[in-house]
PDB file of N, CA and C in Angstrom:
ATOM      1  N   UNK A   1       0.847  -1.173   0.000  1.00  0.00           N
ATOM      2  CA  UNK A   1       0.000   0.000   0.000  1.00  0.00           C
ATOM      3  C   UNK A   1       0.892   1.236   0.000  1.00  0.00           C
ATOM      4  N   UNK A   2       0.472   2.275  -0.947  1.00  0.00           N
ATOM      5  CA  UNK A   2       1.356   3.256  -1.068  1.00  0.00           C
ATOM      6  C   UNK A   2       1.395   4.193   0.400  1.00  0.00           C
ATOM      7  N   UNK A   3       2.750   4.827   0.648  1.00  0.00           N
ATOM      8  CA  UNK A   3       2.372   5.523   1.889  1.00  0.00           C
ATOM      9  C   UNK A   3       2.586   7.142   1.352  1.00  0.00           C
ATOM     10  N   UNK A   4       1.552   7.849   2.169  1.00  0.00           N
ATOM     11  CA  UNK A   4       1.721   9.633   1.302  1.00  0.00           C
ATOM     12  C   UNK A   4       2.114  10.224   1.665  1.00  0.00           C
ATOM     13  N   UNK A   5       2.754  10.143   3.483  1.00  0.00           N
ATOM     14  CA  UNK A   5       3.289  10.567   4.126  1.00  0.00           C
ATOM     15  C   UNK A   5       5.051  10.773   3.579  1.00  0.00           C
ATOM     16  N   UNK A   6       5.430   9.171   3.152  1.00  0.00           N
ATOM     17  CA  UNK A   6       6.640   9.210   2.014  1.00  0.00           C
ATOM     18  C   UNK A   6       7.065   9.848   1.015  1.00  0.00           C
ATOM     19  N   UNK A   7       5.284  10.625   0.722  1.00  0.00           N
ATOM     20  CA  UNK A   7       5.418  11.302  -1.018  1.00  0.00           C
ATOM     21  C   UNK A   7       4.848  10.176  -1.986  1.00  0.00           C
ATOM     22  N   UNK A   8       4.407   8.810  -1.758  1.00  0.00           N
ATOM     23  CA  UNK A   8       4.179   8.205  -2.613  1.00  0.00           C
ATOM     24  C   UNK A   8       2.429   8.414  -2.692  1.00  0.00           C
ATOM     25  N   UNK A   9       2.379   9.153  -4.105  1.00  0.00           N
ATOM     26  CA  UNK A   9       0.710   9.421  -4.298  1.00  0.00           C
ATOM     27  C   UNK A   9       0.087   7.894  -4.157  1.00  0.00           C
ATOM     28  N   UNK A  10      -1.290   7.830  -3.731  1.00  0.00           N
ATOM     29  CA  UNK A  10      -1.941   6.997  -3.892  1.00  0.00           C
ATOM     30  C   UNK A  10      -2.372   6.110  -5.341  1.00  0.00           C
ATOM     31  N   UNK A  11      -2.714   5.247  -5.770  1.00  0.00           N
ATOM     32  CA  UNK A  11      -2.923   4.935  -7.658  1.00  0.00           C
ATOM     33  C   UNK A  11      -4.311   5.788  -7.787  1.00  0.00           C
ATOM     34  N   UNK A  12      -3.930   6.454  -9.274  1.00  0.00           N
ATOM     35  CA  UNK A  12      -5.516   6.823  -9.857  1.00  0.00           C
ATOM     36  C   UNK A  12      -6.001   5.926 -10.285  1.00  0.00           C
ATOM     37  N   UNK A  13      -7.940   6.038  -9.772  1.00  0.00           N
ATOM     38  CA  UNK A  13      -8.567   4.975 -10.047  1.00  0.00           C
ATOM     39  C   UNK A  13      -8.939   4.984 -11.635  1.00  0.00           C
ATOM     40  N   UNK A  14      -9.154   3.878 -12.428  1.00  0.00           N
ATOM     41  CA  UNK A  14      -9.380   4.336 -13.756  1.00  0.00           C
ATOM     42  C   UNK A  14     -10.330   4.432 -14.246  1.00  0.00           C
ATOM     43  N   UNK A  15     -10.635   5.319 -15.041  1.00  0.00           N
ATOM     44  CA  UNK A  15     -12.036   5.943 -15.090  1.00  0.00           C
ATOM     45  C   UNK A  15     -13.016   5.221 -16.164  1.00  0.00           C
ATOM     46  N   UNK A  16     -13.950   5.190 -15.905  1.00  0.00           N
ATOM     47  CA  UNK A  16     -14.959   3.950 -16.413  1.00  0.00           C
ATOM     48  C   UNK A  16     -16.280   4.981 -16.796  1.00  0.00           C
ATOM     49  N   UNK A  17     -17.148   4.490 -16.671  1.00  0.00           N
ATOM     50  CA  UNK A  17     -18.512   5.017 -17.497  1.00  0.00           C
ATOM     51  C   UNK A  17     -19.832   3.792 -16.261  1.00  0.00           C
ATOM     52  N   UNK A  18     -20.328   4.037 -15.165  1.00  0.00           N
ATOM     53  CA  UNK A  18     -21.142   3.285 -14.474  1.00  0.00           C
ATOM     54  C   UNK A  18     -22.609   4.197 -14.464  1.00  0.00           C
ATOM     55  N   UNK A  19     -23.695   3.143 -13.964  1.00  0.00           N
ATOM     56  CA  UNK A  19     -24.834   3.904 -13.677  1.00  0.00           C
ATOM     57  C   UNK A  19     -25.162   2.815 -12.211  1.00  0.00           C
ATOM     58  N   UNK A  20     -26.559   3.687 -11.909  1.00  0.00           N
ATOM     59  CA  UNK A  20     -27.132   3.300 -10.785  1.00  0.00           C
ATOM     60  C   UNK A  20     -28.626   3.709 -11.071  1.00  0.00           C
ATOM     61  N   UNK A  21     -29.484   2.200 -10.852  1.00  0.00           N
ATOM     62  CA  UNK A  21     -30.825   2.292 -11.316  1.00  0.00           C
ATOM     63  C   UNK A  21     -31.491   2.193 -10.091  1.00  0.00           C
ATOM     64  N   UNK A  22     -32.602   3.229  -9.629  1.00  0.00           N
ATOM     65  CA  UNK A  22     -33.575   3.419  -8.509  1.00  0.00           C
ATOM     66  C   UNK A  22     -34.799   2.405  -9.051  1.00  0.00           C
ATOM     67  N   UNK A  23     -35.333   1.948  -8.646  1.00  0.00           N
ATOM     68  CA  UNK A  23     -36.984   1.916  -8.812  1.00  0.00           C
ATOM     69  C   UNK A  23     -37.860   2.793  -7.443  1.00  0.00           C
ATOM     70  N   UNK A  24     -38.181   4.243  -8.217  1.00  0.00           N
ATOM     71  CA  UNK A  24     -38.944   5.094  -7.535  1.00  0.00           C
ATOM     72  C   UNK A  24     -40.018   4.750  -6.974  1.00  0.00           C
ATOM     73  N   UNK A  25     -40.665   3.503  -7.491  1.00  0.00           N
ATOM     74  CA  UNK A  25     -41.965   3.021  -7.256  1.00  0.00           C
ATOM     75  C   UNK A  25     -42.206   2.062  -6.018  1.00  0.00           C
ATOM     76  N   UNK A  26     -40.695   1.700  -5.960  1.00  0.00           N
ATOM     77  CA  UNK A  26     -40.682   0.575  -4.601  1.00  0.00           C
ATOM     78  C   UNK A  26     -39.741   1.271  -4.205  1.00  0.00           C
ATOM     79  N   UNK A  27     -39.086   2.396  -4.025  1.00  0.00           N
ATOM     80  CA  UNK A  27     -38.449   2.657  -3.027  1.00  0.00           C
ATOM     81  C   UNK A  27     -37.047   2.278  -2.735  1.00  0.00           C
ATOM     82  N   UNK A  28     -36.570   1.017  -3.980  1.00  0.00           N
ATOM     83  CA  UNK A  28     -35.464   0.544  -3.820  1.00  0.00           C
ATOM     84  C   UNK A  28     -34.423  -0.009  -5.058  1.00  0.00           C
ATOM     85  N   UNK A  29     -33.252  -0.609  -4.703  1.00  0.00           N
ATOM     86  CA  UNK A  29     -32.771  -0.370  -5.978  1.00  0.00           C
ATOM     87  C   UNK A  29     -33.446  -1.491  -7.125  1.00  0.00           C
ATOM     88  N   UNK A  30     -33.358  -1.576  -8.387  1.00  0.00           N
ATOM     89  CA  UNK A  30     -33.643  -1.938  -9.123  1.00  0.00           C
ATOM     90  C   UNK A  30     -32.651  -3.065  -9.783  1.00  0.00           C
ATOM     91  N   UNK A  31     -32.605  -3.972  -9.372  1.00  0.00           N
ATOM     92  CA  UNK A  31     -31.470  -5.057  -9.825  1.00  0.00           C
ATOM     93  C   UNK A  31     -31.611  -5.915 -10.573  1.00  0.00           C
ATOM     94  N   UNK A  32     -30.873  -6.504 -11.679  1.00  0.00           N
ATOM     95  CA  UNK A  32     -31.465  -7.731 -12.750  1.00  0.00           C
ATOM     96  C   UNK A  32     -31.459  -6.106 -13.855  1.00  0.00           C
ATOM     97  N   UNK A  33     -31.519  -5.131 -14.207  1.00  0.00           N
ATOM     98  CA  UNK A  33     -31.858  -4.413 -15.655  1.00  0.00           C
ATOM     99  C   UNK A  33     -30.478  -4.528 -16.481  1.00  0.00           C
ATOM    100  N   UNK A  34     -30.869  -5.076 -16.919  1.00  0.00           N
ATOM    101  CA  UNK A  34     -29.978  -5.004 -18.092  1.00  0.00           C
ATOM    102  C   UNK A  34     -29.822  -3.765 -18.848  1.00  0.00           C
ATOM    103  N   UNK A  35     -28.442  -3.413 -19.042  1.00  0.00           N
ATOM    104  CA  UNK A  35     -27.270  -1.999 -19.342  1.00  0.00           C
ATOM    105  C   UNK A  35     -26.576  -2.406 -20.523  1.00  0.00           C
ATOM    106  N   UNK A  36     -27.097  -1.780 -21.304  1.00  0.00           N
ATOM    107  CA  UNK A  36     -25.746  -2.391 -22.584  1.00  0.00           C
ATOM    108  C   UNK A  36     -25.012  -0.855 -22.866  1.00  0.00           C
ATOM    109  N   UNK A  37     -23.721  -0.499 -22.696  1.00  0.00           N
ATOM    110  CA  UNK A  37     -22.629   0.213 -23.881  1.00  0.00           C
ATOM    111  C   UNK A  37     -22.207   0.159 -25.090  1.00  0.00           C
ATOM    112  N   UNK A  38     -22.528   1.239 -25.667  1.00  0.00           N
ATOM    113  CA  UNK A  38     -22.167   1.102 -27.184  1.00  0.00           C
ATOM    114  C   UNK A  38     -21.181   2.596 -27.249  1.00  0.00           C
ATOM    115  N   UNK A  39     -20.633   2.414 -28.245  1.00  0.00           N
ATOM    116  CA  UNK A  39     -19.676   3.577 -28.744  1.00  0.00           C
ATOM    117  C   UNK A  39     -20.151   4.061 -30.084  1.00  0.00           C
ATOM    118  N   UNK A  40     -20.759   4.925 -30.139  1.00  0.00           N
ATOM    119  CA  UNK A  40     -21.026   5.589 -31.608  1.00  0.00           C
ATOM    120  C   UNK A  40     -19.850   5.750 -32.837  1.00  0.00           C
ATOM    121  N   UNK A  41     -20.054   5.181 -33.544  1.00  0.00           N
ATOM    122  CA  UNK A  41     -18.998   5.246 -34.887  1.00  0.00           C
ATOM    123  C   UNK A  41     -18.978   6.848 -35.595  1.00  0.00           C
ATOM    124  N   UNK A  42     -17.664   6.989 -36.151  1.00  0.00           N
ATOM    125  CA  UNK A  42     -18.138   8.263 -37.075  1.00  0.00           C
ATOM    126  C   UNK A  42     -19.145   8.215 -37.580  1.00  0.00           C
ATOM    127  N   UNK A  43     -20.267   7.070 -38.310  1.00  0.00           N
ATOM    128  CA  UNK A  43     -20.829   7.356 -38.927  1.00  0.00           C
ATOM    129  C   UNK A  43     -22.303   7.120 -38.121  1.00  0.00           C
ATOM    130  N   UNK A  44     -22.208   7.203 -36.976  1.00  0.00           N
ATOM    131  CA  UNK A  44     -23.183   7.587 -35.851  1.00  0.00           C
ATOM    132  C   UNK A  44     -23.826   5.427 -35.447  1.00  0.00           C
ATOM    133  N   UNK A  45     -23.216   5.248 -35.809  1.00  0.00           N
ATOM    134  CA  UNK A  45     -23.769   3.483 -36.001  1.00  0.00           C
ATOM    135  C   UNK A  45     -23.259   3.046 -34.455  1.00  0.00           C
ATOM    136  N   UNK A  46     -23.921   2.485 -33.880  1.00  0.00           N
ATOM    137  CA  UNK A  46     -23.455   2.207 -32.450  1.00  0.00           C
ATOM    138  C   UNK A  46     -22.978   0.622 -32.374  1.00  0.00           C
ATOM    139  N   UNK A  47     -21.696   0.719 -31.805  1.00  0.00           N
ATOM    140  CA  UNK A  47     -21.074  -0.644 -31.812  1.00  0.00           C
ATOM    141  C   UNK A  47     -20.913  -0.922 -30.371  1.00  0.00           C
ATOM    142  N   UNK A  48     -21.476  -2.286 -30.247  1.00  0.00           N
ATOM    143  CA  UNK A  48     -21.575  -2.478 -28.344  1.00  0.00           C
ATOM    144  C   UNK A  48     -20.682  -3.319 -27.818  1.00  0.00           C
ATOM    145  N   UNK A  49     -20.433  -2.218 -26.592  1.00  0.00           N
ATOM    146  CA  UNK A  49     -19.074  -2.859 -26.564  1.00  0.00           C
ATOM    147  C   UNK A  49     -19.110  -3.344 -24.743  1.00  0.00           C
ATOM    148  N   UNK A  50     -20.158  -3.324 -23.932  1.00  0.00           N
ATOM    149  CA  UNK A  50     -20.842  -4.483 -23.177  1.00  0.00           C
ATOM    150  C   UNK A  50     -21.724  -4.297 -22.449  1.00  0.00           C
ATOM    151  N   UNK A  51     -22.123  -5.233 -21.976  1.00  0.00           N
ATOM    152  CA  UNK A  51     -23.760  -5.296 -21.412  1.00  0.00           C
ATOM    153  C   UNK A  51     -23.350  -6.352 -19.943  1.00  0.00           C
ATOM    154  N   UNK A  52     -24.437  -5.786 -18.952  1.00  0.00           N
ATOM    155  CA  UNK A  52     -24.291  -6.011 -17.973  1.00  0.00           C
ATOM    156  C   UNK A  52     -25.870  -5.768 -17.280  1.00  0.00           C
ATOM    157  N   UNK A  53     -25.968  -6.741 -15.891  1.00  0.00           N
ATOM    158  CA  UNK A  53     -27.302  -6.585 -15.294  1.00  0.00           C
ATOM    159  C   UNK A  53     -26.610  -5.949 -14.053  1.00  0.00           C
ATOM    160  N   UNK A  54     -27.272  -5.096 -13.796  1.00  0.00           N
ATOM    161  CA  UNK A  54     -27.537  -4.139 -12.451  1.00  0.00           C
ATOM    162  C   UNK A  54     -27.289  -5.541 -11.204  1.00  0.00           C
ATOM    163  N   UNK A  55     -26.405  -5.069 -10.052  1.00  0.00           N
ATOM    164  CA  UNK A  55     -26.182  -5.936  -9.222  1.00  0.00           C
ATOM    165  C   UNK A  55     -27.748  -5.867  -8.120  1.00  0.00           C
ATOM    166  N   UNK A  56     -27.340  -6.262  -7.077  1.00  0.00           N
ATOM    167  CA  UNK A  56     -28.476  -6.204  -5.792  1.00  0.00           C
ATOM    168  C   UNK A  56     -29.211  -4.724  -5.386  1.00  0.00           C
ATOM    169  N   UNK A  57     -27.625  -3.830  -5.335  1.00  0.00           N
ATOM    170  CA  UNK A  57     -28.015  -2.753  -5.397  1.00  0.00           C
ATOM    171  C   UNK A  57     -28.490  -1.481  -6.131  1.00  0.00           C
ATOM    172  N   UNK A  58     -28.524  -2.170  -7.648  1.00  0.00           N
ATOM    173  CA  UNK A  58     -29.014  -1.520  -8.483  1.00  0.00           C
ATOM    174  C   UNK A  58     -27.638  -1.080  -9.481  1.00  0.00           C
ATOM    175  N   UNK A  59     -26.585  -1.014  -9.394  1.00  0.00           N
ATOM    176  CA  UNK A  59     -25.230  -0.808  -9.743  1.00  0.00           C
ATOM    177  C   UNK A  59     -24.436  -1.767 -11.124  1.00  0.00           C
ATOM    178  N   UNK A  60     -24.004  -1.177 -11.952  1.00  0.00           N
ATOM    179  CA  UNK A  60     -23.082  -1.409 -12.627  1.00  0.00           C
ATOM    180  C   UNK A  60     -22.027  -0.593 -12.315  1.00  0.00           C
ATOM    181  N   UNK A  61     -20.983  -0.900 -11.683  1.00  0.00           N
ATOM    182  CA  UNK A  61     -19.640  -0.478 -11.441  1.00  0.00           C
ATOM    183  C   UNK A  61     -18.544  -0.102 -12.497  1.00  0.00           C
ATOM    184  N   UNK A  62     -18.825  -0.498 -13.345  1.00  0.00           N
ATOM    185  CA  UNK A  62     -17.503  -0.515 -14.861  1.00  0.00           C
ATOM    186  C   UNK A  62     -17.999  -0.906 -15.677  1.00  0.00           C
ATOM    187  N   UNK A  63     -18.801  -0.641 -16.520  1.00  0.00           N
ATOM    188  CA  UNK A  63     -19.606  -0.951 -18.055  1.00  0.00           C
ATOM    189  C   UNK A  63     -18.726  -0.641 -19.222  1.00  0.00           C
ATOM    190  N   UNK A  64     -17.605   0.021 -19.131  1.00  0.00           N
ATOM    191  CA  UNK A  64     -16.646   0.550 -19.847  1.00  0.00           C
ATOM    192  C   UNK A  64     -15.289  -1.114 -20.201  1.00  0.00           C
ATOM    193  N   UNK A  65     -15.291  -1.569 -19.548  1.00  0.00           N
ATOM    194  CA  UNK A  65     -13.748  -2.588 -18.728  1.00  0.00           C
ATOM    195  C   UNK A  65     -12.716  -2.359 -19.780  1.00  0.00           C
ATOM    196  N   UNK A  66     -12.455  -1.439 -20.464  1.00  0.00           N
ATOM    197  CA  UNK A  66     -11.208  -0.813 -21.457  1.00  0.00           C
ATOM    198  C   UNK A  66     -10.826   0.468 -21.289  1.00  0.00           C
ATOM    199  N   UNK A  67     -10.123   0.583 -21.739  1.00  0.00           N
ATOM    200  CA  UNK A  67      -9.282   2.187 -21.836  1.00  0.00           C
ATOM    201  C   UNK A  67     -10.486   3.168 -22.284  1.00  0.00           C
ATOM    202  N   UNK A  68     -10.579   4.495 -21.829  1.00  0.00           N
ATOM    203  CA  UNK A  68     -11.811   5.362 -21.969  1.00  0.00           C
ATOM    204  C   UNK A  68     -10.826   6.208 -23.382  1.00  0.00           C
ATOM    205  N   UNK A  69     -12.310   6.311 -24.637  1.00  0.00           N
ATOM    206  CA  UNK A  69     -11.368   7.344 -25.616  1.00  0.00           C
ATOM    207  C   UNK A  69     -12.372   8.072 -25.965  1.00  0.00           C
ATOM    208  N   UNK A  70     -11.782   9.300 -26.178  1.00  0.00           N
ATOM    209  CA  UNK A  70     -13.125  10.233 -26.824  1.00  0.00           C
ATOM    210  C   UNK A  70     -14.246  10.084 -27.356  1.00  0.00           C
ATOM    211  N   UNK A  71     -15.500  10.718 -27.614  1.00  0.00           N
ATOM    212  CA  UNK A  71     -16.816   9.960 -28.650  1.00  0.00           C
ATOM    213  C   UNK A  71     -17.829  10.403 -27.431  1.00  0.00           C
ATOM    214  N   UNK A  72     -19.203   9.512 -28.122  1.00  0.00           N
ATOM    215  CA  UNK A  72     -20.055   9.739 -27.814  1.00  0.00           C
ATOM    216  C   UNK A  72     -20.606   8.496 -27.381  1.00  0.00           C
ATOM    217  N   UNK A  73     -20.980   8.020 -26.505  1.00  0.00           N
ATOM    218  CA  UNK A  73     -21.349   6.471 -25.602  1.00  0.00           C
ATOM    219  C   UNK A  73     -22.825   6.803 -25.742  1.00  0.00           C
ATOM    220  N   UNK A  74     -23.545   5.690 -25.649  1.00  0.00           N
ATOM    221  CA  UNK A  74     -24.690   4.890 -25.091  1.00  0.00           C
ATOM    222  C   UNK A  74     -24.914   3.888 -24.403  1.00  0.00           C
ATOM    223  N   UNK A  75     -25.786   4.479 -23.576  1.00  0.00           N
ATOM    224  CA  UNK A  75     -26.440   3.541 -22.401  1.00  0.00           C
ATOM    225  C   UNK A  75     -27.943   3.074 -22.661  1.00  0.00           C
ATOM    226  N   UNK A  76     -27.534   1.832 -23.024  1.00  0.00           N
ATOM    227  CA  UNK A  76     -29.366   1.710 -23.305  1.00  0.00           C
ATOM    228  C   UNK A  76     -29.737   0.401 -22.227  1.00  0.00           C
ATOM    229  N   UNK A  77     -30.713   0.806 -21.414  1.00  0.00           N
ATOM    230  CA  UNK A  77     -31.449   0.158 -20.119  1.00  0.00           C
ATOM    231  C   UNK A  77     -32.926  -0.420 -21.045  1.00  0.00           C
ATOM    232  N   UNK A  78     -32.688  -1.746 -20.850  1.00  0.00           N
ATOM    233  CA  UNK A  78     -34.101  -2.701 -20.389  1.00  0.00           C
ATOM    234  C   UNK A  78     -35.005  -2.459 -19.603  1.00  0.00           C
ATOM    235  N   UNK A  79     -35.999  -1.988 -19.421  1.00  0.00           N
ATOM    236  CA  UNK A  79     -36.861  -1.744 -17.962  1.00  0.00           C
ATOM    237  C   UNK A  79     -37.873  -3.265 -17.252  1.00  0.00           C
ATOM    238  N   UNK A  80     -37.750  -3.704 -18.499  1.00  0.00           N
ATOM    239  CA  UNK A  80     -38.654  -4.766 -18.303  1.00  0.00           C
ATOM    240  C   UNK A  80     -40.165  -4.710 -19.450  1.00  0.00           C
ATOM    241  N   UNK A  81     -41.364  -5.189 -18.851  1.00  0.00           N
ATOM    242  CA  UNK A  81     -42.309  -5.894 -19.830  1.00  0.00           C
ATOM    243  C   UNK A  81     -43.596  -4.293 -19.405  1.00  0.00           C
ATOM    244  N   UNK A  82     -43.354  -3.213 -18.542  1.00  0.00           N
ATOM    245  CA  UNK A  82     -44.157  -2.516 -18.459  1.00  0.00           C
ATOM    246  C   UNK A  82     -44.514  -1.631 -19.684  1.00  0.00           C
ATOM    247  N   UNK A  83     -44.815  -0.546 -19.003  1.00  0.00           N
ATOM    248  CA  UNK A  83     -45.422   0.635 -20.525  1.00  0.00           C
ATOM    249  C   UNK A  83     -44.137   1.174 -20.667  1.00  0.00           C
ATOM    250  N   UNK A  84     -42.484   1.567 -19.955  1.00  0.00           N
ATOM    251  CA  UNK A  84     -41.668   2.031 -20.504  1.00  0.00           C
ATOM    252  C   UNK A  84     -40.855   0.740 -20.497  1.00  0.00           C
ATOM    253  N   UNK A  85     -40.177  -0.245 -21.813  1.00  0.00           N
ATOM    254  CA  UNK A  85     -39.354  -0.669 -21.541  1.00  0.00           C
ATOM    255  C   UNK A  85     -37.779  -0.787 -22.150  1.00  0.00           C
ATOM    256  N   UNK A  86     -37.763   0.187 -22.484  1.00  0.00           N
ATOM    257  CA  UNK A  86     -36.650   0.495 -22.922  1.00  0.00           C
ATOM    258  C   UNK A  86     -36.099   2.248 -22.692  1.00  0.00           C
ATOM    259  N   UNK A  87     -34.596   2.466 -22.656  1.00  0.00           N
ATOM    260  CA  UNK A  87     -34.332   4.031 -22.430  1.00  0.00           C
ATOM    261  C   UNK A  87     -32.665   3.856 -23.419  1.00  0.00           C
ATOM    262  N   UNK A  88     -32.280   4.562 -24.371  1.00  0.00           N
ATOM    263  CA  UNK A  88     -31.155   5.193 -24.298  1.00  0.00           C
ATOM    264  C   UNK A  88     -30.763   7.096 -24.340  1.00  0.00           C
ATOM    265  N   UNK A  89     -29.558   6.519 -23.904  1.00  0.00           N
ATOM    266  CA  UNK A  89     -28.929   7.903 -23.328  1.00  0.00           C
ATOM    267  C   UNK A  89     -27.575   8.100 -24.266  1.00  0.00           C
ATOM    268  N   UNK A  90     -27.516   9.041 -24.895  1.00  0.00           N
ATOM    269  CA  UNK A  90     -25.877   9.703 -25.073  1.00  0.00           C
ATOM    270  C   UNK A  90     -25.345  10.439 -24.480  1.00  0.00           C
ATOM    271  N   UNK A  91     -24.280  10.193 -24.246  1.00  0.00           N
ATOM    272  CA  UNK A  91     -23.268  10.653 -23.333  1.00  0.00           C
ATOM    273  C   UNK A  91     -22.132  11.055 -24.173  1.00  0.00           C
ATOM    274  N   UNK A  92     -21.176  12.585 -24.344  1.00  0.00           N
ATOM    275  CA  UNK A  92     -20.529  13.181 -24.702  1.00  0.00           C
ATOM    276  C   UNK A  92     -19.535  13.103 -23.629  1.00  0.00           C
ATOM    277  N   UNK A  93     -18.256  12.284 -24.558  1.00  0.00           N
ATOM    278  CA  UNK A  93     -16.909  11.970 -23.295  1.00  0.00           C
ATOM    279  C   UNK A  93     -16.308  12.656 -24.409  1.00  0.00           C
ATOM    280  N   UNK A  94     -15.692  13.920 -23.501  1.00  0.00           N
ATOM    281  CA  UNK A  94     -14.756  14.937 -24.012  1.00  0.00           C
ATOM    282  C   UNK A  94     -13.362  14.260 -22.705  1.00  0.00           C
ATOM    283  N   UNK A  95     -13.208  14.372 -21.729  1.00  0.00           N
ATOM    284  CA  UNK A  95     -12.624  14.355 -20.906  1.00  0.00           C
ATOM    285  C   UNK A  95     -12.150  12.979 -20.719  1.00  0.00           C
ATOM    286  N   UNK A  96     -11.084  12.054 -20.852  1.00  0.00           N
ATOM    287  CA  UNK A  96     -11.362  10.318 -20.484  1.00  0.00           C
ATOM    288  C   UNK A  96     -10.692  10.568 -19.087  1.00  0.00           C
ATOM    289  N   UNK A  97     -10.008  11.462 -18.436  1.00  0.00           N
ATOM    290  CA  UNK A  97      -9.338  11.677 -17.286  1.00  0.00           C
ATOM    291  C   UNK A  97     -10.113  11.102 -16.161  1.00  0.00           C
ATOM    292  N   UNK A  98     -11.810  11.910 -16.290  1.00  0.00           N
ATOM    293  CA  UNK A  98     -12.643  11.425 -15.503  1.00  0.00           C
ATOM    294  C   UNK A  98     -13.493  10.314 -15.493  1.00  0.00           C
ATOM    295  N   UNK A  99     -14.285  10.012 -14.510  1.00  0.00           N
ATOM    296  CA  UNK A  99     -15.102   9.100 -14.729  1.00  0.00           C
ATOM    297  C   UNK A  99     -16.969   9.717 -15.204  1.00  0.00           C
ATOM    298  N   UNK A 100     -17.686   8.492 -15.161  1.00  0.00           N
ATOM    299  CA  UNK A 100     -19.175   9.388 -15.747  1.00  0.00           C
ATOM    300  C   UNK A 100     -19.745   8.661 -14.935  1.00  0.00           C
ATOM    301  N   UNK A 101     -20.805   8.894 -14.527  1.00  0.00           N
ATOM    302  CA  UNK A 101     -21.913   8.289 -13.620  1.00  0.00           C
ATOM    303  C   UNK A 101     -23.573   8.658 -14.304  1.00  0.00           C
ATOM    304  N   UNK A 102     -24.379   7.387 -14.689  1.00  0.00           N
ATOM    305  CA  UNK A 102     -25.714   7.940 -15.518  1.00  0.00           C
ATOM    306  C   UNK A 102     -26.576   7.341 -14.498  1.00  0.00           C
ATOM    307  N   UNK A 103     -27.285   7.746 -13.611  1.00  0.00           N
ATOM    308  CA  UNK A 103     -28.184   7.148 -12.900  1.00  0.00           C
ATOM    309  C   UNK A 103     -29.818   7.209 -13.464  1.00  0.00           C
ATOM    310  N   UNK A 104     -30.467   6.345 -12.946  1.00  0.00           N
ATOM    311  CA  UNK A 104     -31.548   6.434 -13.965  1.00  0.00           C
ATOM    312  C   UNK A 104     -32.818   6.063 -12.373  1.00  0.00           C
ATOM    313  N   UNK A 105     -33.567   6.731 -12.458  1.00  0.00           N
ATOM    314  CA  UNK A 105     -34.942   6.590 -11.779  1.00  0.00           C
ATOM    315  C   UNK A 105     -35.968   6.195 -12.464  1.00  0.00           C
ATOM    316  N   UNK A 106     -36.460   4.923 -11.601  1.00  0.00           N
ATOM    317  CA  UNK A 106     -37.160   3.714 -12.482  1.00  0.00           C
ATOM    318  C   UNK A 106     -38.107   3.716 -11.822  1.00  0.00           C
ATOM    319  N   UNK A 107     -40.139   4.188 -12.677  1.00  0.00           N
ATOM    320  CA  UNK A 107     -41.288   3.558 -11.966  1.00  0.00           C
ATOM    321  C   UNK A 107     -41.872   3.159 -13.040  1.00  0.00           C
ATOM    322  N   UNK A 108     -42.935   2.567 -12.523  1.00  0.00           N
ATOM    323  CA  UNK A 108     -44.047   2.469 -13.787  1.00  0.00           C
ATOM    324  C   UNK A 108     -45.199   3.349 -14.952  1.00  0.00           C
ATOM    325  N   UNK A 109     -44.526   4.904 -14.324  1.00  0.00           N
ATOM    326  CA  UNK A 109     -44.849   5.715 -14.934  1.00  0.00           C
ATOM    327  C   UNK A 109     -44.106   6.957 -14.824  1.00  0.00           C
ATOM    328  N   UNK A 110     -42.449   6.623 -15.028  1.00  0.00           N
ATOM    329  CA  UNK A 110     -41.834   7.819 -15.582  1.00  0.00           C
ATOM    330  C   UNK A 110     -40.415   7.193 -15.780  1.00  0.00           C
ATOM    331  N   UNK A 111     -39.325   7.544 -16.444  1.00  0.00           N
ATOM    332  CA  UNK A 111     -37.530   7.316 -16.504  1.00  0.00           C
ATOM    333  C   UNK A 111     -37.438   8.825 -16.621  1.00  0.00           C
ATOM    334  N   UNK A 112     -36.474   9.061 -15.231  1.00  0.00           N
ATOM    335  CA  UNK A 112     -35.697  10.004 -15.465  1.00  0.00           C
ATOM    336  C   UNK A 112     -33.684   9.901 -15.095  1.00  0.00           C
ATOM    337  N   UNK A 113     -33.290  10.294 -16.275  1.00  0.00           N
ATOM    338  CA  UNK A 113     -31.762  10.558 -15.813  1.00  0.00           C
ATOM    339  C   UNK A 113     -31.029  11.528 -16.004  1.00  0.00           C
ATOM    340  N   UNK A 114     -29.768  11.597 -15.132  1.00  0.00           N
ATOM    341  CA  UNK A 114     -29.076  12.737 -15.037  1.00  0.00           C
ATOM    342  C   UNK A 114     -27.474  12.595 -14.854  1.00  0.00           C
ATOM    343  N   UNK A 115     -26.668  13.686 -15.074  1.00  0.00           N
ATOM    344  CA  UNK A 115     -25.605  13.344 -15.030  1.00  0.00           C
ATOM    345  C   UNK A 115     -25.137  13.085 -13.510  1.00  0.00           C
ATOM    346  N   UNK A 116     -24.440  12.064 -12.815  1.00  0.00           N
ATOM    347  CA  UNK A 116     -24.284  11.856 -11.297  1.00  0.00           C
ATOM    348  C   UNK A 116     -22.560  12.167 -11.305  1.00  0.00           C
ATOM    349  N   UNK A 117     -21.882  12.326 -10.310  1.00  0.00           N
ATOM    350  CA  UNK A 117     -20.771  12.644  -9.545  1.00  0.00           C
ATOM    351  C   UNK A 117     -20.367  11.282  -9.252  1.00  0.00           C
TER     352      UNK A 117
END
């Protein structure tokens, strides 16, 4: 373990692209939705590059698991068999330094998302 007291910085964590799905309607997280990533091509064609189900707590941690490069990402969420079941999102990665966080609030009568910290 690095020590900082030595001067030795801690490791930067590497920056990924995650969300976190609520279900507003129960109050709790939403686990099992399936998350797929895609990377938009120059010619706007989305190539997917992985998919993942929301853990217990509603969480995908690293939907990215490669090196982050400029472009424009999608997040497209499954909701299930109700009246909304499907959502995508574009996301404009100017920055790969940082990380992105897309959280999404899930009921049976609304999706809303936003950019998260």
């Amino acid at each position: 373990m690095p020590d900082a007291a030595a001067g030795t910085p801690p490791p930067t964590p590497t920056p990924t692209i995650s969300t976190h799905v609520l279900d507003t309607g129960t109050g709790q997280p939403a686990a099992g939705v399936q998350v797929a990533l895609y990377k938009l091509g120059e010619d706007d064609r989305p190539i997917r590059l992985t998919q993942a189900l929301t853990d217990a707590d509603g969480r995908v941690r690293d939907l990215l698991e490669r090196p982050m490069s400029p472009g424009t990402y999608r997040l497209e969420f499954r909701a299930g068999e109700g009246f909304f079941r499907r959502l995508s999102v574009d996301i404009a990665v100017e920055d790969v330094s940082r990380s992105y966080h897309v959280p999404l609030l899930l009921s049976p009568f609304s999706m809303t998302t936003y950019r998260g910290s």
